[in-house]
N, C-alpha and C. Protein backbone atom coordinates (compact mmCIF):
# COMPACT_ATOMS: atom_id res chain seq x y z
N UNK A 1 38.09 -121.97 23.48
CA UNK A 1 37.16 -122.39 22.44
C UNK A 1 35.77 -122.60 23.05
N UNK A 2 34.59 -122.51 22.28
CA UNK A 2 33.68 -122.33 22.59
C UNK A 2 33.24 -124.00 22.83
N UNK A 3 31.68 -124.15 23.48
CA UNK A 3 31.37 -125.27 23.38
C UNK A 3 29.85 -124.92 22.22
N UNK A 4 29.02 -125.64 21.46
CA UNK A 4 28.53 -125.46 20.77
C UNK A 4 27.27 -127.05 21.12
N UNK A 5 25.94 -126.09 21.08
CA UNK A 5 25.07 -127.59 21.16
C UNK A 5 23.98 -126.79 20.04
N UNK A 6 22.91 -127.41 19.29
CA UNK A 6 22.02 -127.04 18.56
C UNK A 6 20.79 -127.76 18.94
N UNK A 7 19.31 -126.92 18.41
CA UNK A 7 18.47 -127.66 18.73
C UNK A 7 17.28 -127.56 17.21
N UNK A 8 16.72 -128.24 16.44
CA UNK A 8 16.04 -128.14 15.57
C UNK A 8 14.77 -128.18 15.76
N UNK A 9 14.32 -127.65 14.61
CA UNK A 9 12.53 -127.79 14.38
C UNK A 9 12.73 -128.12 13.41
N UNK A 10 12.37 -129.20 12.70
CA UNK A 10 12.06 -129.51 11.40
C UNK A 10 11.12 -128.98 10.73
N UNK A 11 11.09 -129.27 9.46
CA UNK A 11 9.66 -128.83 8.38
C UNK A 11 8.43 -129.86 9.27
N UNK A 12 8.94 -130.79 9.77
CA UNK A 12 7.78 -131.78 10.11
C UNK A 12 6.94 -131.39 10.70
N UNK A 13 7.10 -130.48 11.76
CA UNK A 13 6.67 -129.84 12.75
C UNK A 13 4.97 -128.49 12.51
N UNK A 14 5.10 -128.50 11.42
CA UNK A 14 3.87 -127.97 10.68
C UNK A 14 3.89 -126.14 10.70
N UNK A 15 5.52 -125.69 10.39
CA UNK A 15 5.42 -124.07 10.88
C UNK A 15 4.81 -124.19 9.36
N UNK A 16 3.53 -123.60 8.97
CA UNK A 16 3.25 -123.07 7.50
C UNK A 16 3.06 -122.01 7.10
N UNK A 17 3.65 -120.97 6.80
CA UNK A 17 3.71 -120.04 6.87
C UNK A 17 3.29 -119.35 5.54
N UNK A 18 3.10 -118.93 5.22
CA UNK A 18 3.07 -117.64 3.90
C UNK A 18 3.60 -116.44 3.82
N UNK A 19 3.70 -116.05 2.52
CA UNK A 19 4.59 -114.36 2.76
C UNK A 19 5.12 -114.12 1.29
N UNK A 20 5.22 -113.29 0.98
CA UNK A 20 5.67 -112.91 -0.34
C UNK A 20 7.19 -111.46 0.02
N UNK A 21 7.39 -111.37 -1.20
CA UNK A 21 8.38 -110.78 -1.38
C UNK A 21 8.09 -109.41 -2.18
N UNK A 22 7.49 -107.98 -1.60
CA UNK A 22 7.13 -107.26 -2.40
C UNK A 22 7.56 -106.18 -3.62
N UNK A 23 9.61 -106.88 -3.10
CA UNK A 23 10.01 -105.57 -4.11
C UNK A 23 10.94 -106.93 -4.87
N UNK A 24 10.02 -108.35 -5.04
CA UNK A 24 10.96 -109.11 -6.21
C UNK A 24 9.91 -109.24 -7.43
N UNK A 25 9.35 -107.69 -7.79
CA UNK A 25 9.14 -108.21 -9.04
C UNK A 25 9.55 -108.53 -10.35
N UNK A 26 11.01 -108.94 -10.22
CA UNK A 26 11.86 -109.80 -10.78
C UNK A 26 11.71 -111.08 -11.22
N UNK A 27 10.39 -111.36 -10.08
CA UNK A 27 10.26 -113.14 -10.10
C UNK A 27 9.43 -113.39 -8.97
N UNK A 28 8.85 -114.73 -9.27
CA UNK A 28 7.71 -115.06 -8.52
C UNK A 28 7.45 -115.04 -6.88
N UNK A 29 8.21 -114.63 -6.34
CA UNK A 29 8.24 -114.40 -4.95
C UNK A 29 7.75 -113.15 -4.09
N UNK A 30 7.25 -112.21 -5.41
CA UNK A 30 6.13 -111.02 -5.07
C UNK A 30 5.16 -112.02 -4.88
N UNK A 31 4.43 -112.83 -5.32
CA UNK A 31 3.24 -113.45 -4.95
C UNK A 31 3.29 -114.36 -4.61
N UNK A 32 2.20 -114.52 -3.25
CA UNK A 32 2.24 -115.19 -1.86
C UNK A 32 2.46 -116.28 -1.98
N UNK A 33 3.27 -117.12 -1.39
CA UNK A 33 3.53 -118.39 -1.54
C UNK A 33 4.57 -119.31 -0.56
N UNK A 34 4.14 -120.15 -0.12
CA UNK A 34 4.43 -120.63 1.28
C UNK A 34 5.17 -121.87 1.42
N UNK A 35 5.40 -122.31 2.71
CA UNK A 35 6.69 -123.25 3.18
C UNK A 35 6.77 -123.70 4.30
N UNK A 36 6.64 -124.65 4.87
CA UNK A 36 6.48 -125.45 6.08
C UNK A 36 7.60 -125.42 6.67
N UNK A 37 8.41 -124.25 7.45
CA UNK A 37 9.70 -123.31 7.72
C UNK A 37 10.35 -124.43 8.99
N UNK A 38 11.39 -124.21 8.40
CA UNK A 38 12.49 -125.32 9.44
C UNK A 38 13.66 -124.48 10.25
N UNK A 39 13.96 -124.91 11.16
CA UNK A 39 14.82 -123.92 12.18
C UNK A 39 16.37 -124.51 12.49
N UNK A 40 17.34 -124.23 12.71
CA UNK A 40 18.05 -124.92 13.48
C UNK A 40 18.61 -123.37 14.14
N UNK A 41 18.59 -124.12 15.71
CA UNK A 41 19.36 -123.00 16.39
C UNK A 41 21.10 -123.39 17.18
N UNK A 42 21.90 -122.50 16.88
CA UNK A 42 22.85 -123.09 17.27
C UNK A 42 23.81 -121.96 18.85
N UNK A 43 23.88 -123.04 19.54
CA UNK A 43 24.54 -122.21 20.71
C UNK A 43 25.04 -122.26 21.21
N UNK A 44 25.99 -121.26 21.61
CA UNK A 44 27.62 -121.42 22.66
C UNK A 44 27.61 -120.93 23.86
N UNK A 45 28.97 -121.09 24.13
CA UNK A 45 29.39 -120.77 25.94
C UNK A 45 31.09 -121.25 25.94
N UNK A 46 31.16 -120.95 26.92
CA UNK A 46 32.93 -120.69 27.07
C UNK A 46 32.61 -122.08 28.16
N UNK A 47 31.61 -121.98 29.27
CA UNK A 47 31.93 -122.67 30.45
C UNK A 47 30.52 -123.45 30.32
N UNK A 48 30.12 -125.00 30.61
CA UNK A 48 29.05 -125.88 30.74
C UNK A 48 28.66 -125.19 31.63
N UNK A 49 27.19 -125.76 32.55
CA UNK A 49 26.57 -125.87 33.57
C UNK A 49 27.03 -126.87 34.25
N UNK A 50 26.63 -126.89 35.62
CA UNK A 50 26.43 -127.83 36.46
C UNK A 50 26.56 -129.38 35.84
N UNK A 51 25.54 -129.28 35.02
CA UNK A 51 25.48 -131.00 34.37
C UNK A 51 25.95 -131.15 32.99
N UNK A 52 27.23 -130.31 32.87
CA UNK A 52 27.69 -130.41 31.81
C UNK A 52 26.86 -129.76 30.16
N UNK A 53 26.19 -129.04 30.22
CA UNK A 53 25.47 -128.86 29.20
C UNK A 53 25.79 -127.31 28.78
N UNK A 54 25.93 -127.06 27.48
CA UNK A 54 25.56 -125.90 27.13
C UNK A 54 24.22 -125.32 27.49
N UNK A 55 23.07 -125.74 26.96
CA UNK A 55 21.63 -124.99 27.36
C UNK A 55 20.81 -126.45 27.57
N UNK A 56 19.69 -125.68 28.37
CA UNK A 56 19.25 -127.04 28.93
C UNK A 56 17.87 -127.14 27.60
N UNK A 57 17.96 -128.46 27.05
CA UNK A 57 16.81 -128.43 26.10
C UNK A 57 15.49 -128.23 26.66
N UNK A 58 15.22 -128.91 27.66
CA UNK A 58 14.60 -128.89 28.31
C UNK A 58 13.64 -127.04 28.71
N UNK A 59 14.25 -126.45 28.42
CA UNK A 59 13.75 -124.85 28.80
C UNK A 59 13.76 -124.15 27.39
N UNK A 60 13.93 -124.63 26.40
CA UNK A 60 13.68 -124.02 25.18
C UNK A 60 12.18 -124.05 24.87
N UNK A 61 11.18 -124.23 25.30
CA UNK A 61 9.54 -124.34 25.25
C UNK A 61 9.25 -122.84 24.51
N UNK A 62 10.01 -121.67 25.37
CA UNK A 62 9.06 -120.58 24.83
C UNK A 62 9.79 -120.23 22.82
N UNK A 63 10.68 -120.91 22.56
CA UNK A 63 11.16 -120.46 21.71
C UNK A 63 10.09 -121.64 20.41
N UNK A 64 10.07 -122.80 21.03
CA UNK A 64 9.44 -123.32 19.77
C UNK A 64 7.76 -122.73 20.03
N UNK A 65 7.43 -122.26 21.03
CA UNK A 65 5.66 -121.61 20.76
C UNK A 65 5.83 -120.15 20.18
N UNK A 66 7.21 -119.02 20.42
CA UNK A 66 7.47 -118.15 19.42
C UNK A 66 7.17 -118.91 17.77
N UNK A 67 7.63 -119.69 17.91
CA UNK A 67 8.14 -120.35 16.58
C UNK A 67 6.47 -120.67 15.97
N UNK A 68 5.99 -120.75 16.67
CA UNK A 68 4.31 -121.30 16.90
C UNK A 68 3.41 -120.42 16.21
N UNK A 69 3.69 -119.17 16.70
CA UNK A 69 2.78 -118.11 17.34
C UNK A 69 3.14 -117.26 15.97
N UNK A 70 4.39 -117.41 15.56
CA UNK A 70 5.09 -116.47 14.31
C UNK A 70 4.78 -117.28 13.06
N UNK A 71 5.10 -118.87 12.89
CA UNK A 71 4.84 -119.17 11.45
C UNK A 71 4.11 -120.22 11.30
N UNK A 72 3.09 -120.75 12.88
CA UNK A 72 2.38 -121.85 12.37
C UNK A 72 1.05 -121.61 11.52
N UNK A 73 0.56 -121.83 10.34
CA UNK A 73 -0.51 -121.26 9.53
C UNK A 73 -0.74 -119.84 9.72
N UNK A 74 0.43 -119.04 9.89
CA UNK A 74 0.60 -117.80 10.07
C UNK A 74 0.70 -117.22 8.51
N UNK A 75 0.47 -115.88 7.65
CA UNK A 75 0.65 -115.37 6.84
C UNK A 75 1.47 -114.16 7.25
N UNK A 76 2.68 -114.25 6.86
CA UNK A 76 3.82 -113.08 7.28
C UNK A 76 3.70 -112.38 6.32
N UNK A 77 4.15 -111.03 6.44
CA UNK A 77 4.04 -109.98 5.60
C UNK A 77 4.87 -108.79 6.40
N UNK A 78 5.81 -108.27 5.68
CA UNK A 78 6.79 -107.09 5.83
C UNK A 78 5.81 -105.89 6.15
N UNK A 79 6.11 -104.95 6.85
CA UNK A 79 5.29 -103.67 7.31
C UNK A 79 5.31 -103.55 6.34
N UNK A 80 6.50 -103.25 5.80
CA UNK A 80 6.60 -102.24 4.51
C UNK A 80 5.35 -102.38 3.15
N UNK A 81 4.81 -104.09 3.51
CA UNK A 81 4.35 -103.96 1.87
C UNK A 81 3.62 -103.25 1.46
N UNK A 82 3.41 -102.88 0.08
CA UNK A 82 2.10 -101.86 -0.25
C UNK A 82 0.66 -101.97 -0.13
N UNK A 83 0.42 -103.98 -0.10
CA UNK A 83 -0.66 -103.72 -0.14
C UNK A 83 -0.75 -103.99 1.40
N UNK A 84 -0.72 -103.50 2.35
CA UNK A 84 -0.34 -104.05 3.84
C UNK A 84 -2.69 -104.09 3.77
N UNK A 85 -3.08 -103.04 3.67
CA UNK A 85 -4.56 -102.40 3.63
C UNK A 85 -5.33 -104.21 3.72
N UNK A 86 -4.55 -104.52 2.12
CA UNK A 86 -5.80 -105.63 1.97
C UNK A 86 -4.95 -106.78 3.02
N UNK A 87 -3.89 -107.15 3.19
CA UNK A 87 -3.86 -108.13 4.31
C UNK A 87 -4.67 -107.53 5.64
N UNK A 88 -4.89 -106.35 6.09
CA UNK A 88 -5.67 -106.37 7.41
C UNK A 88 -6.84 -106.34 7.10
N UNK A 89 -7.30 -106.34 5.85
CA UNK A 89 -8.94 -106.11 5.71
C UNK A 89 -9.14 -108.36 5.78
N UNK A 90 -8.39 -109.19 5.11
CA UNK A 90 -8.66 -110.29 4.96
C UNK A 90 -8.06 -110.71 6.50
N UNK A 91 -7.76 -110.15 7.31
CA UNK A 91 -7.24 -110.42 8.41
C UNK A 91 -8.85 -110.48 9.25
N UNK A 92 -9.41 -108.95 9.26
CA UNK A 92 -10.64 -108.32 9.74
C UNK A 92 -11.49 -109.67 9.19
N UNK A 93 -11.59 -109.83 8.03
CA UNK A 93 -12.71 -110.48 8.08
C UNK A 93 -12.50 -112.61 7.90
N UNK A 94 -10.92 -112.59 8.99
CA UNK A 94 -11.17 -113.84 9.30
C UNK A 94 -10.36 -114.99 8.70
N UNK A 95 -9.80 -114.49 7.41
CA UNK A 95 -9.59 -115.50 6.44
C UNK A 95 -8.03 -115.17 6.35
N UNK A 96 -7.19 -114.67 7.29
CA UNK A 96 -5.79 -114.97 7.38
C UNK A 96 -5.76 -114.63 8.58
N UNK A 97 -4.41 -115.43 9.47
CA UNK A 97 -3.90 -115.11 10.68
C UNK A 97 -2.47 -114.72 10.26
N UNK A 98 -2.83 -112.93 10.41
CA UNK A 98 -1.59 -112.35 10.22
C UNK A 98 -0.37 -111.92 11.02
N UNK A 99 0.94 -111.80 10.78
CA UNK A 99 1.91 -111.41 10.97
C UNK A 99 2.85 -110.85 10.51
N UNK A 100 3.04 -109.44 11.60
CA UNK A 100 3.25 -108.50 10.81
C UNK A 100 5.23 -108.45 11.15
N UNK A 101 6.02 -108.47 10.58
CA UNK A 101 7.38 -108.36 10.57
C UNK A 101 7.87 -106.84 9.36
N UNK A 102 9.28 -106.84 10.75
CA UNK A 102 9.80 -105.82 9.84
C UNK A 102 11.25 -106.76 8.47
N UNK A 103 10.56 -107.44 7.79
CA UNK A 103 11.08 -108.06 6.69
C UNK A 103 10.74 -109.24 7.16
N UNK A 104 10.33 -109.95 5.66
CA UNK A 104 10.20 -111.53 5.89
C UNK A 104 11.65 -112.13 4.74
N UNK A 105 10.95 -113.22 4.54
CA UNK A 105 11.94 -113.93 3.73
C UNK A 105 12.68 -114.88 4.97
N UNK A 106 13.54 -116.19 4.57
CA UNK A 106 14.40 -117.28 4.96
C UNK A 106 15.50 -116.19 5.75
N UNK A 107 16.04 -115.74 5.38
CA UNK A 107 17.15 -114.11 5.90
C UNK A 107 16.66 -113.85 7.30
N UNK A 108 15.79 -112.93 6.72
CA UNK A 108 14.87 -112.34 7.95
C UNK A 108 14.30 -112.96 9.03
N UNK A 109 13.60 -114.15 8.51
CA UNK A 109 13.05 -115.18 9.63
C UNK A 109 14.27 -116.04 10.20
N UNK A 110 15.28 -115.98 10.03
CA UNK A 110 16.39 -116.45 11.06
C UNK A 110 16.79 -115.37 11.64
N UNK A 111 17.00 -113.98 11.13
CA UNK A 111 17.18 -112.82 11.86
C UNK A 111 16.09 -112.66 13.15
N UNK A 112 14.77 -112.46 13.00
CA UNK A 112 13.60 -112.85 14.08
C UNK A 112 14.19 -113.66 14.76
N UNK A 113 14.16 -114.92 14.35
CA UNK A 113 13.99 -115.98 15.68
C UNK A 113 15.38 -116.15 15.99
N UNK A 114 16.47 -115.53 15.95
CA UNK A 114 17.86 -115.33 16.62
C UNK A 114 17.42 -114.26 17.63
N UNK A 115 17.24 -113.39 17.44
CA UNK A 115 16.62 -111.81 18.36
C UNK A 115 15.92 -112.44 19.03
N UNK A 116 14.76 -112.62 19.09
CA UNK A 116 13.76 -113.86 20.16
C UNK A 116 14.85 -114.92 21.05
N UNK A 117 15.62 -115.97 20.44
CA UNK A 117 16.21 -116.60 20.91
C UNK A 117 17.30 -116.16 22.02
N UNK A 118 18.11 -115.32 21.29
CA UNK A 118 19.73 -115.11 21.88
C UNK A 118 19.07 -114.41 23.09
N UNK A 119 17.77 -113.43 23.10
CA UNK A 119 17.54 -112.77 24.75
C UNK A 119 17.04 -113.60 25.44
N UNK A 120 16.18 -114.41 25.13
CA UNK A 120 15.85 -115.71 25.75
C UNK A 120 17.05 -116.83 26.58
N UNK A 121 18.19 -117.11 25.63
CA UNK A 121 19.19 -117.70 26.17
C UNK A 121 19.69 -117.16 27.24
N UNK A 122 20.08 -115.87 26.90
CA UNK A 122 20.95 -114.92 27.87
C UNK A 122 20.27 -115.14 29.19
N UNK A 123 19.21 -114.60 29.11
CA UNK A 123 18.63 -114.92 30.44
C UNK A 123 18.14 -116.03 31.07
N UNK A 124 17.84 -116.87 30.54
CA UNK A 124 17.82 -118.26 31.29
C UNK A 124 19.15 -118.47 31.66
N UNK A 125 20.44 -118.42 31.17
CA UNK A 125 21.68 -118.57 31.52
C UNK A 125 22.35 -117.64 32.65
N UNK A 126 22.26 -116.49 32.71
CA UNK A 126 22.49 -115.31 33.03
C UNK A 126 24.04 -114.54 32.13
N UNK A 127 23.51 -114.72 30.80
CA UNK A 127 24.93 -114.34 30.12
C UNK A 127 26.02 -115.82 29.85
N UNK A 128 25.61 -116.62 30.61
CA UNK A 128 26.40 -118.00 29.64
C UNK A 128 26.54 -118.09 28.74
N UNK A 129 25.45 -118.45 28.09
CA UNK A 129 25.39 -118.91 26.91
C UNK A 129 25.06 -117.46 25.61
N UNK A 130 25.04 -118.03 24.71
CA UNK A 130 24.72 -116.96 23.88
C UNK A 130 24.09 -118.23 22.41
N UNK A 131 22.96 -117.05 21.42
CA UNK A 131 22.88 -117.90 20.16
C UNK A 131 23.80 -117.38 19.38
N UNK A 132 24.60 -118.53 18.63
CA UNK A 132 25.61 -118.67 17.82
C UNK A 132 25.04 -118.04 16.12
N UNK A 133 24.27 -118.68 15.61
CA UNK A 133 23.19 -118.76 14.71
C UNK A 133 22.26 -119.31 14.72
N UNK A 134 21.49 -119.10 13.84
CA UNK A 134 20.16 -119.25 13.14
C UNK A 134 20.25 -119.71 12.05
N UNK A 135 19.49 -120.82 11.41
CA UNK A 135 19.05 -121.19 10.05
C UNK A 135 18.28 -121.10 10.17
N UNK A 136 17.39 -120.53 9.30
CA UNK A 136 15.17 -120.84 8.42
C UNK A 136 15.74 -121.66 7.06
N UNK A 137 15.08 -122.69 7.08
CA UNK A 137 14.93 -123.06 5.62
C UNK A 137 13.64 -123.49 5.60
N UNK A 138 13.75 -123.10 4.10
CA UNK A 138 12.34 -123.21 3.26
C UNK A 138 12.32 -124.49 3.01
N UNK A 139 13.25 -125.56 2.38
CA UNK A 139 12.89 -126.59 1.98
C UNK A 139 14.28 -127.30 2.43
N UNK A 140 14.23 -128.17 2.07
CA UNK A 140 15.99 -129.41 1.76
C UNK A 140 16.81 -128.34 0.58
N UNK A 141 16.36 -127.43 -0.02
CA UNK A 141 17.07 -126.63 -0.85
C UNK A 141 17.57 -125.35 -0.64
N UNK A 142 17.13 -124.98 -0.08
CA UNK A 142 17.20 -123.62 0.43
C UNK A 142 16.93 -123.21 1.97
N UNK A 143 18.24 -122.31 2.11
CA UNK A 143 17.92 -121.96 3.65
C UNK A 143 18.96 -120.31 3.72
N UNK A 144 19.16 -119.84 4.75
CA UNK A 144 19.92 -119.16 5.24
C UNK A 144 19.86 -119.03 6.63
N UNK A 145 21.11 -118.25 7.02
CA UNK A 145 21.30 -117.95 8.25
C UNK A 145 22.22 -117.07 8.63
N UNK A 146 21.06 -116.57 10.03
CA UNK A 146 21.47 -114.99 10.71
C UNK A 146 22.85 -115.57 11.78
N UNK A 147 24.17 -115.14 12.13
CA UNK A 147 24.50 -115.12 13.40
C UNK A 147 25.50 -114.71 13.43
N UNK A 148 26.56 -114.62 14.59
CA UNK A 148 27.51 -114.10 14.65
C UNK A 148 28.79 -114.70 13.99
């Protein structure tokens, strides 16, 4: 059996992100609209370390400045969208800090920061450990999650 430790980012933490949804024009999530994005990462191993630990918290730094760098007052946006033109023109002239993903959404942004994470683990560990899952949630209501 595995051993299992997790580490969170809360909404508190100020990821604010933006991003829309370009093929829900079904409903309001084609237009842009944002969420102070919460994380939990969860992770295993067959065998502790030295001091008993699954992963050392302590060395997770580059994952919460990914976390930083991807959704803090960041505006995400899918390659794919159509109007990709006018996000780099409002990019060009200053008035968004963009990011560009191949899919956004709560889904996707635990898919990202699992991919970021789990190679990150691996190698600080050398193959110990591994990420279990990923949650993004948008609020106390809504979340999902990427993992094995």
């Amino acid at each position: 059996m595995p051993y299992y430790s997790t580490k969170t980012y809360g909404h508190n933490i100020g990821l604010s992100a933006v991003f829309r949804q370009p093929n829900a024009d079904h409903s309001h999530c084609h237009l842009l609209h944002g969420y102070s994005l919460g994380f939990k990462f969860t992770f295993a191993c067959e065998h502790l370390d030295n001091k008993n630990w699954a992963v050392d918290f302590g060395g997770l730094k580059p994952i919460k400045a990914w976390l930083e760098d991807s959704f803090d007052h960041k505006t995400a946006i899918d390659r794919a969208d159509p109007h990709m033109d006018v996000f780099l023109d409002l990019e060009k002239k200053g008035l968004i800090d963009l990011r560009v993903f191949d899919g956004v959404g709560a889904e996707k942004f635990a898919y990202h920061a699992f991919k970021f994470a789990d190679n990150l683990i691996k190698e600080k560990t050398g193959g110990r450990c591994w990420v279990h899952s990923v949650e993004c949630s948008e609020h106390g209501a809504n979340s999902a999650i990427y993992g094995l």
